[in-house]
C-alpha atoms as a PDB file:
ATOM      1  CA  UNK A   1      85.591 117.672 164.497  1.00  0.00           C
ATOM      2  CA  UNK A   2      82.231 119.296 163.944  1.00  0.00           C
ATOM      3  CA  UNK A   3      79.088 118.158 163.885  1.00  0.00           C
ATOM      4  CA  UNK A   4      75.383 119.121 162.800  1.00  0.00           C
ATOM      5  CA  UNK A   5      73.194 120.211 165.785  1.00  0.00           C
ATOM      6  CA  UNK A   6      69.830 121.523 165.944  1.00  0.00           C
ATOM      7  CA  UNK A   7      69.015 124.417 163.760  1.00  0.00           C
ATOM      8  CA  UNK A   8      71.978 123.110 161.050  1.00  0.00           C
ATOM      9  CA  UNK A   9      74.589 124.983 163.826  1.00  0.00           C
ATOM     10  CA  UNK A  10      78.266 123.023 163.180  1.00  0.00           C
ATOM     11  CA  UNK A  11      79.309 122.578 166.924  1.00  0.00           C
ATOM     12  CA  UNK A  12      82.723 120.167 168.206  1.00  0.00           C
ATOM     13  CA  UNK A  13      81.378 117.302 168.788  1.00  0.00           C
ATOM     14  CA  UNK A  14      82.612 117.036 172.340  1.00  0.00           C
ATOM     15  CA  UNK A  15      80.434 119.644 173.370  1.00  0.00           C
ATOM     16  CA  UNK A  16      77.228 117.252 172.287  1.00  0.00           C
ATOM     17  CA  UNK A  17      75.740 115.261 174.471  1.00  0.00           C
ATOM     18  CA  UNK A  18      73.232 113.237 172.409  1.00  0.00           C
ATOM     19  CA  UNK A  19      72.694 112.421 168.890  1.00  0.00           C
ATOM     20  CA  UNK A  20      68.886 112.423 167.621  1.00  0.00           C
ATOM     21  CA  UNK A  21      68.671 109.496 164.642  1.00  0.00           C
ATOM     22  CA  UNK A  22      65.071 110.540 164.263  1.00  0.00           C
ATOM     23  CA  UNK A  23      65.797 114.062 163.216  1.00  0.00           C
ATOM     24  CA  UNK A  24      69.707 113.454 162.639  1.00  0.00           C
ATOM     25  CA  UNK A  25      71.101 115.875 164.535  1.00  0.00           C
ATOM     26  CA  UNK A  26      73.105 116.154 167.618  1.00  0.00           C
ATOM     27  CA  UNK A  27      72.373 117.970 170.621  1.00  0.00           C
ATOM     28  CA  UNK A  28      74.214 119.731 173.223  1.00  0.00           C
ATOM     29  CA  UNK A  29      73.297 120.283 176.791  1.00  0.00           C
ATOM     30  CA  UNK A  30      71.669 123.582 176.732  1.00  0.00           C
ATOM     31  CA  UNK A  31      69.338 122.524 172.908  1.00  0.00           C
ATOM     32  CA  UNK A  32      68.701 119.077 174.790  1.00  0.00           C
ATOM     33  CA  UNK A  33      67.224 121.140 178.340  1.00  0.00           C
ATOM     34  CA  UNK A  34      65.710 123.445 176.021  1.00  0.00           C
ATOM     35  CA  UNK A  35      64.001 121.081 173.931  1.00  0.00           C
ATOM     36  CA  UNK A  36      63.104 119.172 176.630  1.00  0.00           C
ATOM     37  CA  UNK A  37      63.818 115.341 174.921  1.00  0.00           C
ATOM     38  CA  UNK A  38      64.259 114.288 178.854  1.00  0.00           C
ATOM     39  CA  UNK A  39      60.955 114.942 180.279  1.00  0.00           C
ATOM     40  CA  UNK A  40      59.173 113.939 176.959  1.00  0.00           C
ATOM     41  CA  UNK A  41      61.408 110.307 177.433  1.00  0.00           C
ATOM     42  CA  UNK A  42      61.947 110.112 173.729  1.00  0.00           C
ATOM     43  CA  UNK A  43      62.656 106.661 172.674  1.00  0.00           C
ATOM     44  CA  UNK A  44      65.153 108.029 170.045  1.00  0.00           C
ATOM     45  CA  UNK A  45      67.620 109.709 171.978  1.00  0.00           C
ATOM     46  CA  UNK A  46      71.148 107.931 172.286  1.00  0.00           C
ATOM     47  CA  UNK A  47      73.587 109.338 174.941  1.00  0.00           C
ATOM     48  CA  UNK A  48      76.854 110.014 174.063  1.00  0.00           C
ATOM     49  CA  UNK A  49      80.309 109.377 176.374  1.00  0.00           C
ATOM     50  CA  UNK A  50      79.839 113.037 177.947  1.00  0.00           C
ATOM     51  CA  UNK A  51      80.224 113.879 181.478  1.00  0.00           C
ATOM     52  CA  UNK A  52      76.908 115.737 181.601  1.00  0.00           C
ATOM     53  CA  UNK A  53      75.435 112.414 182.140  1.00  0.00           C
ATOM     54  CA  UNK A  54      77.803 111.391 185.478  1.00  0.00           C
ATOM     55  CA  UNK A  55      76.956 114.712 186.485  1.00  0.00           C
ATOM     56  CA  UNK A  56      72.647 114.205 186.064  1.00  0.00           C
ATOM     57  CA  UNK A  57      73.024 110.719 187.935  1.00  0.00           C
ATOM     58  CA  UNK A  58      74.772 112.003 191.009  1.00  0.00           C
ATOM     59  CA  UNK A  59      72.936 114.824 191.388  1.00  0.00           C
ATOM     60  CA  UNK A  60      69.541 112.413 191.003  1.00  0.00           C
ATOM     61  CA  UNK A  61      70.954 109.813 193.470  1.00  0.00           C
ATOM     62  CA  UNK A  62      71.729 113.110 195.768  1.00  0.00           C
ATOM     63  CA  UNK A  63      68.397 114.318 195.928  1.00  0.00           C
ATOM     64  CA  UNK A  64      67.047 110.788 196.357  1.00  0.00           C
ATOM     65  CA  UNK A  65      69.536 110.334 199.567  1.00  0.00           C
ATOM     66  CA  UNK A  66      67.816 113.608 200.725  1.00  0.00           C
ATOM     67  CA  UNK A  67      64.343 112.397 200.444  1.00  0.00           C
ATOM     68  CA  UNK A  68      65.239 109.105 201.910  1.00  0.00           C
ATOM     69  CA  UNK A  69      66.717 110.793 204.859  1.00  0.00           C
ATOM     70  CA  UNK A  70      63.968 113.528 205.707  1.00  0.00           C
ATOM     71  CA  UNK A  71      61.871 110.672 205.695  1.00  0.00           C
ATOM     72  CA  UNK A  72      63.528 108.702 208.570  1.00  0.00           C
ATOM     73  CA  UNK A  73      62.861 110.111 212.209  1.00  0.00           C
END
C-alpha cells in the first residue's frame, strides 16, 4: 500500500515512520531527520509501529549509560 509523503512522493507505507495530521502527509526516516520535526518537538507528529523508533530509544538509553558511567570514579 502506498501512501502520500512529503513533496506528494507515493512511498509503501512501511517504509514511513510518522504521519503529519497538520500537513497530512507521512514521513519516512530520512524526510523526518531532514526536516528536523524531532528537534523542533512538534506537537503534531504521531509515531507509527516502525522499528526506527526501538532503534532511537536504545541508542538514547546507550549513550545515557555512557554518561552515567564516565561520571562514576
Amino acid at each position: 500500500m502506498f501512501v502520500r509523503a512529503w513533496n506528494n512522493q507515493n512511498v509503501p507505507k512501511n517504509r514511513c515512520v510518522a504521519y503529519c495530521p497538520f500537513h497530512k502527509y507521512y514521513l519516512t526516516k530520512q524526510q523526518l531527520k531532514r526536516k528536523k520535526c524531532l528537534g523542533k518537538q512538534c506537537k503534531y507528529l504521531q509515531k507509527l509501529e516502525h522499528y526506527f523508533w526501538k532503534e532511537r530509544e536504545r541508542r538514547r538509553k546507550e549513550r545515557k549509560k555512557r554518561r552515567n558511567d564516565a561520571y562514576k570514579i
